[in-house]
N, C-alpha and C. Protein backbone atom coordinates (compact mmCIF):
# COMPACT_ATOMS: atom_id res chain seq x y z
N UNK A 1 108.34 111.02 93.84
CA UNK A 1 109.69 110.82 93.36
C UNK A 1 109.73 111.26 91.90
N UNK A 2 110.84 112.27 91.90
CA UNK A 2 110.91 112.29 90.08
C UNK A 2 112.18 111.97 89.36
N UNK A 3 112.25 111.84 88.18
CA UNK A 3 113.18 111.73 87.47
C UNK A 3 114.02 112.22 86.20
N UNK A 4 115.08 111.96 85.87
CA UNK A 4 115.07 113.35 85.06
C UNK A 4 114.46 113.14 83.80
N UNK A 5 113.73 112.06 83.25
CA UNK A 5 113.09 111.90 82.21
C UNK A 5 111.49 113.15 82.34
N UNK A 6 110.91 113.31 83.99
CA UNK A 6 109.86 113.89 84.26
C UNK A 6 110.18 115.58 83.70
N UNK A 7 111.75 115.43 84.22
CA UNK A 7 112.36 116.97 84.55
C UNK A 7 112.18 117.43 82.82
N UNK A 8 113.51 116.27 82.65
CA UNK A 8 113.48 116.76 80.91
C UNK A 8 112.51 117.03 79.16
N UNK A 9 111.65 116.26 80.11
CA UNK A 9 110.50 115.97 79.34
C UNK A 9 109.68 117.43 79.63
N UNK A 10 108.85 117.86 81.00
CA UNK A 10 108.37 118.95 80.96
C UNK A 10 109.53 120.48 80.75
N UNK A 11 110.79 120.31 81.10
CA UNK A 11 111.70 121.12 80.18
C UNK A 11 111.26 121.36 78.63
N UNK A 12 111.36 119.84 78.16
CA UNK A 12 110.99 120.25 76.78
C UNK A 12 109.57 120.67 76.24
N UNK A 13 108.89 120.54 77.19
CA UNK A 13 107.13 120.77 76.64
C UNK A 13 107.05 122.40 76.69
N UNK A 14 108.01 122.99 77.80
CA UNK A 14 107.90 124.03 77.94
C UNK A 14 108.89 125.25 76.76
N UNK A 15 109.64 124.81 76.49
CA UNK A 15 110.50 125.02 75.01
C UNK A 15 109.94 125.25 73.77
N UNK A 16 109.30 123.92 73.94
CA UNK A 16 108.73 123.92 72.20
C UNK A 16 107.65 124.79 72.31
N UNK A 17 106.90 124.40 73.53
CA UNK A 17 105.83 125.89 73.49
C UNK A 17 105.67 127.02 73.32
N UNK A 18 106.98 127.28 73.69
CA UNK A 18 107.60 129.13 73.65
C UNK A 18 107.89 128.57 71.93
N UNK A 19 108.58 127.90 71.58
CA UNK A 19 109.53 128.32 70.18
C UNK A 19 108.34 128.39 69.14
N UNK A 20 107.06 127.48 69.32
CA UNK A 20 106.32 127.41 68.69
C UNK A 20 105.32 128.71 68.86
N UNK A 21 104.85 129.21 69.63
CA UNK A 21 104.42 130.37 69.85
C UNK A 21 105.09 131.96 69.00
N UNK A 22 106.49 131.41 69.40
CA UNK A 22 107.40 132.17 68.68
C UNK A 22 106.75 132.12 67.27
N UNK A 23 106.98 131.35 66.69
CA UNK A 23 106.79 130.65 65.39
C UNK A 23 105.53 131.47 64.59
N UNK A 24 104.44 131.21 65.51
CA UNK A 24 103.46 131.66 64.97
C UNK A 24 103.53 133.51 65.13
N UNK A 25 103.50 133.65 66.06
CA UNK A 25 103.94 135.50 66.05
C UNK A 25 104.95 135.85 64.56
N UNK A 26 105.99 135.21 64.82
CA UNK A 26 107.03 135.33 63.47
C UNK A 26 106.12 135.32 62.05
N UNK A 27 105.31 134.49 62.06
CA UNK A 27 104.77 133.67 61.05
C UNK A 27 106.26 132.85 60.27
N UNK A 28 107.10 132.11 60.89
CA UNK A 28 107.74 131.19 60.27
C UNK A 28 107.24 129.68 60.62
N UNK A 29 107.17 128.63 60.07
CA UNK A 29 106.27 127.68 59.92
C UNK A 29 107.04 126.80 60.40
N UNK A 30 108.35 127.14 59.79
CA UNK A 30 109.66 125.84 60.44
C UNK A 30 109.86 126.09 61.57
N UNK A 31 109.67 127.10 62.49
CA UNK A 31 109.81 127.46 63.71
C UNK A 31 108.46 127.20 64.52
N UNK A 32 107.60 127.35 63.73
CA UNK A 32 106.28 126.86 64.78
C UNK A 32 106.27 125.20 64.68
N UNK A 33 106.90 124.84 63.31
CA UNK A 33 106.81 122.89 63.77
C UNK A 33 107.60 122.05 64.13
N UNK A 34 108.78 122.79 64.23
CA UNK A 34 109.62 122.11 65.40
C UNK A 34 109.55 122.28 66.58
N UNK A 35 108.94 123.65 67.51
CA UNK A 35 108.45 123.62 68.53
C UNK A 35 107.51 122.93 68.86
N UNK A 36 106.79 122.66 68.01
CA UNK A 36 105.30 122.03 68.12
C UNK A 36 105.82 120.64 68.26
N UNK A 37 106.71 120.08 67.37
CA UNK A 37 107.59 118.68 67.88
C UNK A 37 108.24 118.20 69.12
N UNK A 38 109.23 119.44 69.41
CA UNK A 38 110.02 119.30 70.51
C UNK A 38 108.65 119.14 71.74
N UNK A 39 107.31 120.16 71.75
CA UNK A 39 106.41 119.87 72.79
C UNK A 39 105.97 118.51 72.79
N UNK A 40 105.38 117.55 71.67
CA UNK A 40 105.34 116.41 71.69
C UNK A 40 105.87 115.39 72.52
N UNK A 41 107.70 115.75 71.68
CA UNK A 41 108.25 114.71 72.18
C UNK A 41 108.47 114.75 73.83
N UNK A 42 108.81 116.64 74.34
CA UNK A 42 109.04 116.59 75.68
C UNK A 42 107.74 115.98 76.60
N UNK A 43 106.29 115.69 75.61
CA UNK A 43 105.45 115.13 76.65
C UNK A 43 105.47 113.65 76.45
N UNK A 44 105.94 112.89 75.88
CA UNK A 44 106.25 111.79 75.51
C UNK A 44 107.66 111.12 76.44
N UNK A 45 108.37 112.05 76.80
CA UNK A 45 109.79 111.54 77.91
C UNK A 45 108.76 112.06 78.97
N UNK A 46 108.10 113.09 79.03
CA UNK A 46 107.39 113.20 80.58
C UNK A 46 106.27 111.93 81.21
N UNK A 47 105.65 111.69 80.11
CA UNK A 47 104.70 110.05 79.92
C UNK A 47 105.81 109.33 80.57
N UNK A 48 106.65 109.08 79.57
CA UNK A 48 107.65 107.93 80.09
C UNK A 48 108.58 107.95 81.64
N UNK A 49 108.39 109.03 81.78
CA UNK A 49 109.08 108.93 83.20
C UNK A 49 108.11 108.68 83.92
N UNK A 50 106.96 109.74 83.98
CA UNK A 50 106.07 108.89 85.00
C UNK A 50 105.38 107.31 85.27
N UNK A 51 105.31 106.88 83.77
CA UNK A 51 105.45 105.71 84.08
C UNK A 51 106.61 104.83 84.78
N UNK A 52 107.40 105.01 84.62
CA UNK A 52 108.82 104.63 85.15
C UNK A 52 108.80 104.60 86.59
N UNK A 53 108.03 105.92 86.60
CA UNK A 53 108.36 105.99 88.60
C UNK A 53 107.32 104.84 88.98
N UNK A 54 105.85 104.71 88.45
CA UNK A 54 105.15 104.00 88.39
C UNK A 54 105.57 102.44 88.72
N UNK A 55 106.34 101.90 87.86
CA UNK A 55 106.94 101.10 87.68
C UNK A 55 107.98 100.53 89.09
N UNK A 56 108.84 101.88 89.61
CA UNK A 56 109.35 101.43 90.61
C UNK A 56 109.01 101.25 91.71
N UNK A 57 107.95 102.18 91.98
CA UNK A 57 107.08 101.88 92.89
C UNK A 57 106.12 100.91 93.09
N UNK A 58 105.75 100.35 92.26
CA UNK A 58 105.33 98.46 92.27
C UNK A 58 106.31 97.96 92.37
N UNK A 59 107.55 97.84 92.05
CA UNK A 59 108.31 97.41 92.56
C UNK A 59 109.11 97.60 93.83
N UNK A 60 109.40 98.52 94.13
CA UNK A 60 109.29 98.87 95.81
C UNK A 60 108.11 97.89 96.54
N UNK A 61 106.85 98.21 96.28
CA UNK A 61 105.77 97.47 96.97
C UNK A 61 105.73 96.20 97.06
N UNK A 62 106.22 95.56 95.87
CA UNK A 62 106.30 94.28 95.59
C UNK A 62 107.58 93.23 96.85
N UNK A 63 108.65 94.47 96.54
CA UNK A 63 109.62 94.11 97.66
C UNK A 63 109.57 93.74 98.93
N UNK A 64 108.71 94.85 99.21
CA UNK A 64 108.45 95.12 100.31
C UNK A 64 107.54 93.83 101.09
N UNK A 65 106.43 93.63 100.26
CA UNK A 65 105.50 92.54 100.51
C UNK A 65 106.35 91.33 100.59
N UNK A 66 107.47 91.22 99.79
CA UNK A 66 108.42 89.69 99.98
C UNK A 66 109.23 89.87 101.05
N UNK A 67 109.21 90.61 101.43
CA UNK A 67 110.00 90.57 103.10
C UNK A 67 109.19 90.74 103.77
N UNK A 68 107.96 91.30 104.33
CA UNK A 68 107.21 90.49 105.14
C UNK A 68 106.58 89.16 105.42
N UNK A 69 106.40 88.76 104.48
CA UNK A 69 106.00 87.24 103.90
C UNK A 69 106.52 86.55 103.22
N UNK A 70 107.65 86.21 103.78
CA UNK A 70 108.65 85.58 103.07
C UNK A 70 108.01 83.83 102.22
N UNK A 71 107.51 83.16 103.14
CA UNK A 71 107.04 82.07 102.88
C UNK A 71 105.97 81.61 101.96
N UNK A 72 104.54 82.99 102.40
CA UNK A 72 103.85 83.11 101.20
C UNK A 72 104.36 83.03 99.66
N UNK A 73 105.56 84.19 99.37
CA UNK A 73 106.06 84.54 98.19
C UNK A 73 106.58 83.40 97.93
N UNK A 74 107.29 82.68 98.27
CA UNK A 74 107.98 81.73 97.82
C UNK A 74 107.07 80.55 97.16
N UNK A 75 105.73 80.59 98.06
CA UNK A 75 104.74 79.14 98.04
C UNK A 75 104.69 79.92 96.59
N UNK A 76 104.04 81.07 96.15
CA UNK A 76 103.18 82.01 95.09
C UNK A 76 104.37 81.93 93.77
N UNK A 77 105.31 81.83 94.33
CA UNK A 77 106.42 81.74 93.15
C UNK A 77 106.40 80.45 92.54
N UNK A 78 106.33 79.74 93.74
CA UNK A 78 106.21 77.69 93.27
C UNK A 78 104.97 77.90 92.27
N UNK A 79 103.92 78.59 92.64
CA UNK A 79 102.63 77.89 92.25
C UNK A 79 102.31 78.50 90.88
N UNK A 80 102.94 79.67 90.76
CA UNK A 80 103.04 80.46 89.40
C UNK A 80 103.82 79.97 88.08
N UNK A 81 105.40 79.33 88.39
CA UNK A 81 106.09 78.74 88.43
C UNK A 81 105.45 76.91 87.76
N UNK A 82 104.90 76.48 88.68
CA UNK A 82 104.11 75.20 88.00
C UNK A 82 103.11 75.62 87.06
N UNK A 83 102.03 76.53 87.24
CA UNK A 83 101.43 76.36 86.27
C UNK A 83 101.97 77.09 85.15
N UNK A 84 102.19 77.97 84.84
CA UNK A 84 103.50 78.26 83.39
C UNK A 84 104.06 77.29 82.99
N UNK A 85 104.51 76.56 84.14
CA UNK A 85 105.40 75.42 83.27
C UNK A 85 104.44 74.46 82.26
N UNK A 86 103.35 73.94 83.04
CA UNK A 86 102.09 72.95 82.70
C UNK A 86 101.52 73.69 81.45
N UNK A 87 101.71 75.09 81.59
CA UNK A 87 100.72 75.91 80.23
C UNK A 87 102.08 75.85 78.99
N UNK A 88 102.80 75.92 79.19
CA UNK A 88 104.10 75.71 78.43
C UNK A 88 104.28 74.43 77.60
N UNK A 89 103.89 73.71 77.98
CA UNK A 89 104.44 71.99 77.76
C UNK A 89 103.27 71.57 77.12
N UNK A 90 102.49 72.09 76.82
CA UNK A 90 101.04 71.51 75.88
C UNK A 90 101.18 71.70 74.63
């Protein structure tokens, strides 16, 4: 599954790479370090999306497991539920 943080992010890795490449052929410096930025940051939204999908997909799984076992989850919620509370109150 992707998202457009995956999309936009390797969009941008692929941008700054060219502009920065550019940059250096040119020999302009402001052009090689803002490409060199924009690659950063586009791998930094690409990080973050994949984590994200990451994310939903434990959560999908997680779902999923509470509707088969409905009763378990609920006992696991009580019992998680009490002791937080007990670690809380000290």
């Amino acid at each position: 599954m992707s998202n457009d943080n995956v999309v936009i992010g390797t969009t941008k890795k692929i941008e700054g790479s060219a502009e920065s490449a550019f940059g250096t052929i040119t020999g302009n410096k402001a052009t090689e370090f803002k490409g060199d930025a924009k690659r950063v940051l586009g791998s930094a939204q690409n990080a973050f999306g994949k984590a994200e999908n990451c994310v939903r997909d434990s959560i999908d799984t997680a779902t999923t497991e509470i509707h088969k076992k409905p009763v378990q989850s609920a006992l696991i919620a009580l019992g998680v539920g009490f002791l937080l509370g007990k670690l809380f109150s000290l």
